[in-house]
N, C-alpha and C. Protein backbone atom coordinates (compact mmCIF):
# COMPACT_ATOMS: atom_id res chain seq x y z
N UNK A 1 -91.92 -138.88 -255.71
CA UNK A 1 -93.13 -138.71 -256.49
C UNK A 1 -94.31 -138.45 -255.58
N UNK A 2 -94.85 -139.25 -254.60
CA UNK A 2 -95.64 -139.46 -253.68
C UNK A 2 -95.33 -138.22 -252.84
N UNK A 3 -94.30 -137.22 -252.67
CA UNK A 3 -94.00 -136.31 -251.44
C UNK A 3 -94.12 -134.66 -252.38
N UNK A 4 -93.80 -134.82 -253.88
CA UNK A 4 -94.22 -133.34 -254.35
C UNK A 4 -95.49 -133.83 -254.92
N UNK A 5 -96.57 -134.78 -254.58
CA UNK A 5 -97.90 -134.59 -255.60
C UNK A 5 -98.82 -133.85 -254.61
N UNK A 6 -98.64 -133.54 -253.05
CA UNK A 6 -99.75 -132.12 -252.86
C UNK A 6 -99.69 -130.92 -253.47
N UNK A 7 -98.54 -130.63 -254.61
CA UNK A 7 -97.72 -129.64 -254.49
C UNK A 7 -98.32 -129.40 -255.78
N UNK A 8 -99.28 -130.40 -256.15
CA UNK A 8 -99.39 -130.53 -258.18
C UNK A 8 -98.13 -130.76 -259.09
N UNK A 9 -97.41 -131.42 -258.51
CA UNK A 9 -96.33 -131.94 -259.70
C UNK A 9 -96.31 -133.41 -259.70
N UNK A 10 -96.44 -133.86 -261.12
CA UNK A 10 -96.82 -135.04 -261.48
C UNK A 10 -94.90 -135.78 -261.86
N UNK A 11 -94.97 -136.72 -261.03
CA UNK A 11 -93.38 -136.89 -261.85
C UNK A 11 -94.04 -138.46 -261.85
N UNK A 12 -93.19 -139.35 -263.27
CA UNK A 12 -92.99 -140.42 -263.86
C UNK A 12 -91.75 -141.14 -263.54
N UNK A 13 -91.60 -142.03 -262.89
CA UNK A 13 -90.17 -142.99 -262.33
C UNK A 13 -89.84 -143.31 -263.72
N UNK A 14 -89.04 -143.48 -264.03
CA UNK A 14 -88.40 -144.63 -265.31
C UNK A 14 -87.67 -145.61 -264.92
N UNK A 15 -87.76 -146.76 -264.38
CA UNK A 15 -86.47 -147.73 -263.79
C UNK A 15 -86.15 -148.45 -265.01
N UNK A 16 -84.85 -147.78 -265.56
CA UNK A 16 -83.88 -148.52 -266.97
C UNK A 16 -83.30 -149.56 -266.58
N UNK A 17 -83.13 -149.88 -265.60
CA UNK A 17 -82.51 -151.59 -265.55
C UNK A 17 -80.58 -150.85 -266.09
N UNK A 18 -80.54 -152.44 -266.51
CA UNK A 18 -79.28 -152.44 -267.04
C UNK A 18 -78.92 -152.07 -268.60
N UNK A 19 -78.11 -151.37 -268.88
CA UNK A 19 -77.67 -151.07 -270.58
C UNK A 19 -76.47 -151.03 -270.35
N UNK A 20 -75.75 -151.47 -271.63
CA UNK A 20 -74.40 -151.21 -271.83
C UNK A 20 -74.12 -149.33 -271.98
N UNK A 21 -73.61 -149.47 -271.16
CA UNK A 21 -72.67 -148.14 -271.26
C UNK A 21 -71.85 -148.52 -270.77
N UNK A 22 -71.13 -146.72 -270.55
CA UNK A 22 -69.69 -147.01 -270.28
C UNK A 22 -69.26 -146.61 -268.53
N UNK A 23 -70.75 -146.58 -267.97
CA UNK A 23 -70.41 -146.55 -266.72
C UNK A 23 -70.52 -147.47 -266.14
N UNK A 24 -70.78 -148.90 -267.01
CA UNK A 24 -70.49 -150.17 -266.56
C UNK A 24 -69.13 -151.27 -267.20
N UNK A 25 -68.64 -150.46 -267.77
CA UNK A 25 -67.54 -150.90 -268.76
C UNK A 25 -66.46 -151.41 -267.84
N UNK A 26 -66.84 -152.82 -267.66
CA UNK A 26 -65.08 -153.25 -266.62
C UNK A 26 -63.98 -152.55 -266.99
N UNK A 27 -63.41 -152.06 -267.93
CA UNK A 27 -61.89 -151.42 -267.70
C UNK A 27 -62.24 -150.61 -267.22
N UNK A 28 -63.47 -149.56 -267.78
CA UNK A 28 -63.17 -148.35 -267.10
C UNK A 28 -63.69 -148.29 -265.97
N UNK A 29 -64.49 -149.36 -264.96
CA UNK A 29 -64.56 -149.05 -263.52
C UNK A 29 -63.68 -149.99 -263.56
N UNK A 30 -62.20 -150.54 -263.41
CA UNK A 30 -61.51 -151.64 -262.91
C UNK A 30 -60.41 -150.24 -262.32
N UNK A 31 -60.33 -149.46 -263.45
CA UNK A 31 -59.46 -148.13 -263.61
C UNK A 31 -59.63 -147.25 -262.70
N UNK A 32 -60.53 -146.53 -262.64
CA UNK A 32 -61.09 -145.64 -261.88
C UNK A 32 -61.61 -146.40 -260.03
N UNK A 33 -61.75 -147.47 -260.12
CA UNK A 33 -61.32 -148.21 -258.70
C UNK A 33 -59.91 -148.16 -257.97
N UNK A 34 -58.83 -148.50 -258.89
CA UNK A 34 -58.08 -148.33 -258.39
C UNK A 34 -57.62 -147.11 -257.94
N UNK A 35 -57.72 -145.99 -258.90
CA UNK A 35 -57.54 -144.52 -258.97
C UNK A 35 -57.64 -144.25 -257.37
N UNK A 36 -59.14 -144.28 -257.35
CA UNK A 36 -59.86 -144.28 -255.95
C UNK A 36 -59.21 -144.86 -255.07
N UNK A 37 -58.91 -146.56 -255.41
CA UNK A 37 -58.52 -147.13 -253.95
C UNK A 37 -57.31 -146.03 -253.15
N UNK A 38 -56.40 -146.12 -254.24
CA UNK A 38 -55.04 -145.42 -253.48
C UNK A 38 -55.22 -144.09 -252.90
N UNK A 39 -56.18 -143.32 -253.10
CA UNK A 39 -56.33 -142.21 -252.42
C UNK A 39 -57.11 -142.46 -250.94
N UNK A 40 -57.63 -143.75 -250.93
CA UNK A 40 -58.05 -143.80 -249.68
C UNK A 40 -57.25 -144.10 -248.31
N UNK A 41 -57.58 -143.85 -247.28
CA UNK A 41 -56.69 -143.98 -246.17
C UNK A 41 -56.11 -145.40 -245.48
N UNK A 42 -55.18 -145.84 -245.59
CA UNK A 42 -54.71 -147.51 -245.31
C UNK A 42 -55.48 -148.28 -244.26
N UNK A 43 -56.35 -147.69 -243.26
CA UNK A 43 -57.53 -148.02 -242.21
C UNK A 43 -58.69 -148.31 -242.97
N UNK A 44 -59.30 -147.79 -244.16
CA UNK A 44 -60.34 -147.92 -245.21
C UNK A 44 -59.71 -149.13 -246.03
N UNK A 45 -59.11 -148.96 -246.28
CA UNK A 45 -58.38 -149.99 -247.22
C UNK A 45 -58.38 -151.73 -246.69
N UNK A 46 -57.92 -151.50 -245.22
CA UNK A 46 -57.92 -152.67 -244.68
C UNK A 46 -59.00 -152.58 -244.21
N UNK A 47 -60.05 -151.93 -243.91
CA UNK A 47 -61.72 -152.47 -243.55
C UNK A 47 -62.60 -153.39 -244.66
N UNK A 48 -62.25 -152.57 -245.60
CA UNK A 48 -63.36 -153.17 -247.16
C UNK A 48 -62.19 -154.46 -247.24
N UNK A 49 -60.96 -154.41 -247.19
CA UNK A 49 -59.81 -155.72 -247.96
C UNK A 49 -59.39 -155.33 -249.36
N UNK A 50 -58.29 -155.42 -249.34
CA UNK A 50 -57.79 -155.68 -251.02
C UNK A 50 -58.72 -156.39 -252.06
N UNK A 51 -59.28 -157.86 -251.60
CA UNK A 51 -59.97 -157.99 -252.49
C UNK A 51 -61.35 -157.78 -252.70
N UNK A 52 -61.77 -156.51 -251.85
CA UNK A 52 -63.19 -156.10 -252.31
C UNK A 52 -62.86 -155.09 -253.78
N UNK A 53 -61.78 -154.91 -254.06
CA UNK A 53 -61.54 -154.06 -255.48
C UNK A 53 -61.60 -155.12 -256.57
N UNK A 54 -61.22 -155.94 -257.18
CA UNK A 54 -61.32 -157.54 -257.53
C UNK A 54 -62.60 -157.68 -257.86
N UNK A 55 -62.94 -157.87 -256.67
CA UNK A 55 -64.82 -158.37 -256.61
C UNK A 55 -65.81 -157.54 -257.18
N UNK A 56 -65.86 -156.25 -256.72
CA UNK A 56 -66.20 -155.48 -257.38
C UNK A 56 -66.20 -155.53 -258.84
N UNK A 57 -64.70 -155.40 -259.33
CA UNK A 57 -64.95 -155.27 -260.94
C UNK A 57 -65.16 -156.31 -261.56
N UNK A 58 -65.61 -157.58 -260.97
CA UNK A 58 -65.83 -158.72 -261.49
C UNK A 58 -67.80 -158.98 -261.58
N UNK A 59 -67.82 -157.68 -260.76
CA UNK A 59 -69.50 -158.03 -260.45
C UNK A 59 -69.87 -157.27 -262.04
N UNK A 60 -69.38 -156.12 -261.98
CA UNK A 60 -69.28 -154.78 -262.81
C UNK A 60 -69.25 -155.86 -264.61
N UNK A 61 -68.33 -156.75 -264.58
CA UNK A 61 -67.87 -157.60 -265.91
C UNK A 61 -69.27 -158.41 -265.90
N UNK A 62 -69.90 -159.22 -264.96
CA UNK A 62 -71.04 -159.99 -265.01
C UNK A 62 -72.34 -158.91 -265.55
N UNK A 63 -72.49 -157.99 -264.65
CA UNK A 63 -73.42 -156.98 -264.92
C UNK A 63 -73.64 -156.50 -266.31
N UNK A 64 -72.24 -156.31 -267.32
CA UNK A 64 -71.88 -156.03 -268.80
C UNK A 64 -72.38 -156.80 -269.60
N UNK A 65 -72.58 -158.32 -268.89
CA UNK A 65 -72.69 -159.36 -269.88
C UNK A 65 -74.46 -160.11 -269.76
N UNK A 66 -74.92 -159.24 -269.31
CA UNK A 66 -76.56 -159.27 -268.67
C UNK A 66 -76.94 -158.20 -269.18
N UNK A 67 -76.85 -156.99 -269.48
CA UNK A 67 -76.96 -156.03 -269.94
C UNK A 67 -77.57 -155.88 -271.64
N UNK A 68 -78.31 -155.10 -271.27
CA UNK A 68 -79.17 -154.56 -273.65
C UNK A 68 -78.33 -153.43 -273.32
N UNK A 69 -77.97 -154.16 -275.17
CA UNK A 69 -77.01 -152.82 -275.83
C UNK A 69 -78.44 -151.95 -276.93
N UNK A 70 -79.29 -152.33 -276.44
CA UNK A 70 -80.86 -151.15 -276.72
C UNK A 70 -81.25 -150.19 -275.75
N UNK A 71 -80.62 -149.45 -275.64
CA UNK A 71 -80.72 -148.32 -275.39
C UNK A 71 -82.20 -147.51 -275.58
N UNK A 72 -82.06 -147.79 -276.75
CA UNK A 72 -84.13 -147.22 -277.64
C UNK A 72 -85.04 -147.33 -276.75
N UNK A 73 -84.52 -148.65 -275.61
CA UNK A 73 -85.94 -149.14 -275.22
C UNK A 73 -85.78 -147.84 -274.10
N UNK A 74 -84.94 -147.46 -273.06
CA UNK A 74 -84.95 -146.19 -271.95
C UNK A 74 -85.27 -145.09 -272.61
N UNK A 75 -84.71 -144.56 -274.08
CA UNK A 75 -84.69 -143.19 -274.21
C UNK A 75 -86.39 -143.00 -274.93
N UNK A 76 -86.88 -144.51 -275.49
CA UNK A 76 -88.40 -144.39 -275.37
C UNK A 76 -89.65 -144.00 -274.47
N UNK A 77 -89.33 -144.90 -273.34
CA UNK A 77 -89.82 -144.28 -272.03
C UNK A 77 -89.59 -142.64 -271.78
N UNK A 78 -88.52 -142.36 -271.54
CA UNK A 78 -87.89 -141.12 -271.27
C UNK A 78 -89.11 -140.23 -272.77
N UNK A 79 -89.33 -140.61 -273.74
CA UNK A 79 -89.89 -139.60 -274.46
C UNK A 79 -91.38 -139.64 -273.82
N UNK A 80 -91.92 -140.74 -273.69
CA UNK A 80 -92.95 -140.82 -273.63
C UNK A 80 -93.57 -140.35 -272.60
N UNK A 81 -92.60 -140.46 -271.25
CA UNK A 81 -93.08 -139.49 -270.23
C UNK A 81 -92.79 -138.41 -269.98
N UNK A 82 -91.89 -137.30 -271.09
CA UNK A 82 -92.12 -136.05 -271.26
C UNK A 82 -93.41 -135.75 -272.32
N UNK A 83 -93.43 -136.05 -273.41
CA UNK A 83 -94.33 -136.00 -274.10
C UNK A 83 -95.66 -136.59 -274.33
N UNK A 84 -96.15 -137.05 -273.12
CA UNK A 84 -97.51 -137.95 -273.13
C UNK A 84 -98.09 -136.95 -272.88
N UNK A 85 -99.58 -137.00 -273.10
CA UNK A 85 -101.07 -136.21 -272.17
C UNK A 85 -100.92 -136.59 -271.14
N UNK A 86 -100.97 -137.83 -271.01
CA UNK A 86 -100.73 -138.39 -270.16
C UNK A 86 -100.34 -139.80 -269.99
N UNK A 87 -98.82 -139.19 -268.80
CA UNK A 87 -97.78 -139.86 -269.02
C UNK A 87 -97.69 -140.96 -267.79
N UNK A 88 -97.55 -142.15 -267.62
CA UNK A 88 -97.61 -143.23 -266.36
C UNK A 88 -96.81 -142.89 -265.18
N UNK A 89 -97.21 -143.33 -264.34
CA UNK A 89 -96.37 -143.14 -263.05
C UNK A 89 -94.91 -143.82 -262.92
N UNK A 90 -94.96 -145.15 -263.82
CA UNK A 90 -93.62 -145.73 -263.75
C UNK A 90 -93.76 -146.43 -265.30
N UNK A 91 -92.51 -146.46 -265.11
CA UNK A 91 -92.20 -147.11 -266.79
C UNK A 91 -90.66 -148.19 -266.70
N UNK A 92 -90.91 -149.18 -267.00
CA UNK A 92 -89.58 -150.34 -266.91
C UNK A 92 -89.39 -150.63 -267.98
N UNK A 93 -88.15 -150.03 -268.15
CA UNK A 93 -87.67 -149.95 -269.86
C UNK A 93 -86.80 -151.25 -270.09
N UNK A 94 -86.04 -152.03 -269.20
CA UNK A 94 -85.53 -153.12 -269.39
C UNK A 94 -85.91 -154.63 -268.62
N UNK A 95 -85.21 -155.40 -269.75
CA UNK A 95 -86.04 -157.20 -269.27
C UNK A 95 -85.61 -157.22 -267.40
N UNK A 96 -84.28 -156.88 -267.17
CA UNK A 96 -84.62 -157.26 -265.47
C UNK A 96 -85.39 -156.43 -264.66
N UNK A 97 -85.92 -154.92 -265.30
CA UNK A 97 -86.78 -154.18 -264.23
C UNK A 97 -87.96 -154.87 -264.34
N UNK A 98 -88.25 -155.29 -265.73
CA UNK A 98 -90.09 -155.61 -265.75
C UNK A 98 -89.83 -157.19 -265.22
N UNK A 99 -89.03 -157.92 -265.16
CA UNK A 99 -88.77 -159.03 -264.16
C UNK A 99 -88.81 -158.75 -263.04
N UNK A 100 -88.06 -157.60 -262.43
CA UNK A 100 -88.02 -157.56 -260.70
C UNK A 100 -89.46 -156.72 -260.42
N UNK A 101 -90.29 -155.61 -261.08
CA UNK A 101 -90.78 -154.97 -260.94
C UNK A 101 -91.86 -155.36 -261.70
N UNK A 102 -92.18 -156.73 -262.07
CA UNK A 102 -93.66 -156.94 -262.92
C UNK A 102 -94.61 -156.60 -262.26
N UNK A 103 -95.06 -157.04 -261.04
CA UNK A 103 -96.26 -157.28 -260.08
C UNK A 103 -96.08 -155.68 -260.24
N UNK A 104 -95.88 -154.70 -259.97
CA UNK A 104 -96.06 -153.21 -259.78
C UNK A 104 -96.62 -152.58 -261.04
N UNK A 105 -95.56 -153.15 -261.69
CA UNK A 105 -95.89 -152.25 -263.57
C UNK A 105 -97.90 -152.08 -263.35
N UNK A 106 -98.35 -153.60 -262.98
CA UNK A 106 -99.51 -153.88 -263.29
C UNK A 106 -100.47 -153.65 -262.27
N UNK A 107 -100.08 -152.84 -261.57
CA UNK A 107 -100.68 -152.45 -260.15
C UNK A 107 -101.35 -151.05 -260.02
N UNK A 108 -102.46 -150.27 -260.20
CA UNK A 108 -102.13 -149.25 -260.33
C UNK A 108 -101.74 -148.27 -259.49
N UNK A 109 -101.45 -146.68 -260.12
CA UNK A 109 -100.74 -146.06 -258.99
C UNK A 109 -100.99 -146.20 -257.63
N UNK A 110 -102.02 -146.15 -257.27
CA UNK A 110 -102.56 -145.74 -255.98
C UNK A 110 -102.38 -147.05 -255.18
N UNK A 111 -102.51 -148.08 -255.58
CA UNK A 111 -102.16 -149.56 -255.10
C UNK A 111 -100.73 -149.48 -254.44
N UNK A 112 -99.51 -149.09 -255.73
CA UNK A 112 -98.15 -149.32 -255.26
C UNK A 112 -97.76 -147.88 -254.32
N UNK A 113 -97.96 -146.92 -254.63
CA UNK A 113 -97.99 -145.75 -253.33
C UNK A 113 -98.73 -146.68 -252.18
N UNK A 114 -99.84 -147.32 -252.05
CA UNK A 114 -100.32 -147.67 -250.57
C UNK A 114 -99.23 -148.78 -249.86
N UNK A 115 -98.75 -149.81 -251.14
CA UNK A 115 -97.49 -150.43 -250.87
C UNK A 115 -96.48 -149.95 -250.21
């Protein structure tokens, strides 16, 4: 954002946090891990360990269960910063971004760019 605005292009961050989808769906990354593991080379395999595949999809199952199945609240943002006059520099569409990212939301631009 900060590197094309000499350029006059205005871009809006959206940080969505977490939502249920299905690119967090434990089967289907438990699945597609393994897929992966076996194509990797038995030197890779034994660097990360067998049970970094495990761990992984167990983080992936926690992450699911922390997660809004509101969706509305990202694809709101997402409208609002195509279609505003004017549209904010950042927008935190879910409870853990405006948790990790409160102090900023309320900061204005030029504050968190000097950050």
């Amino acid at each position: 954002r900060r590197e094309v605005r000499p350029f006059g292009v205005q871009v809006s961050i959206i940080e969505p946090g977490s939502f249920c989808t299905a690119m967090i769906d434990p089967t289907t990354v438990r699945n597609t891990l393994k897929q992966l593991w076996q194509q990797l080379p038995p030197e890779t395999q034994a660097a990360y360990g067998h049970h970094y595949l495990e761990a992984y999809a167990q983080r992936c199952a926690q992450l699911q269960r922390l997660s809004s199945a509101r969706l509305a609240r990202a694809t709101t943002a997402m409208e609002h910063a195509l279609l505003a006059r004017f549209p904010r520099s950042r927008y935190a569409a879910g409870w853990d971004t405006r948790l990790l990212f409160l102090p900023l939301i309320y900061c204005p631009a030029w504050l968190c760019d000097t950050i």
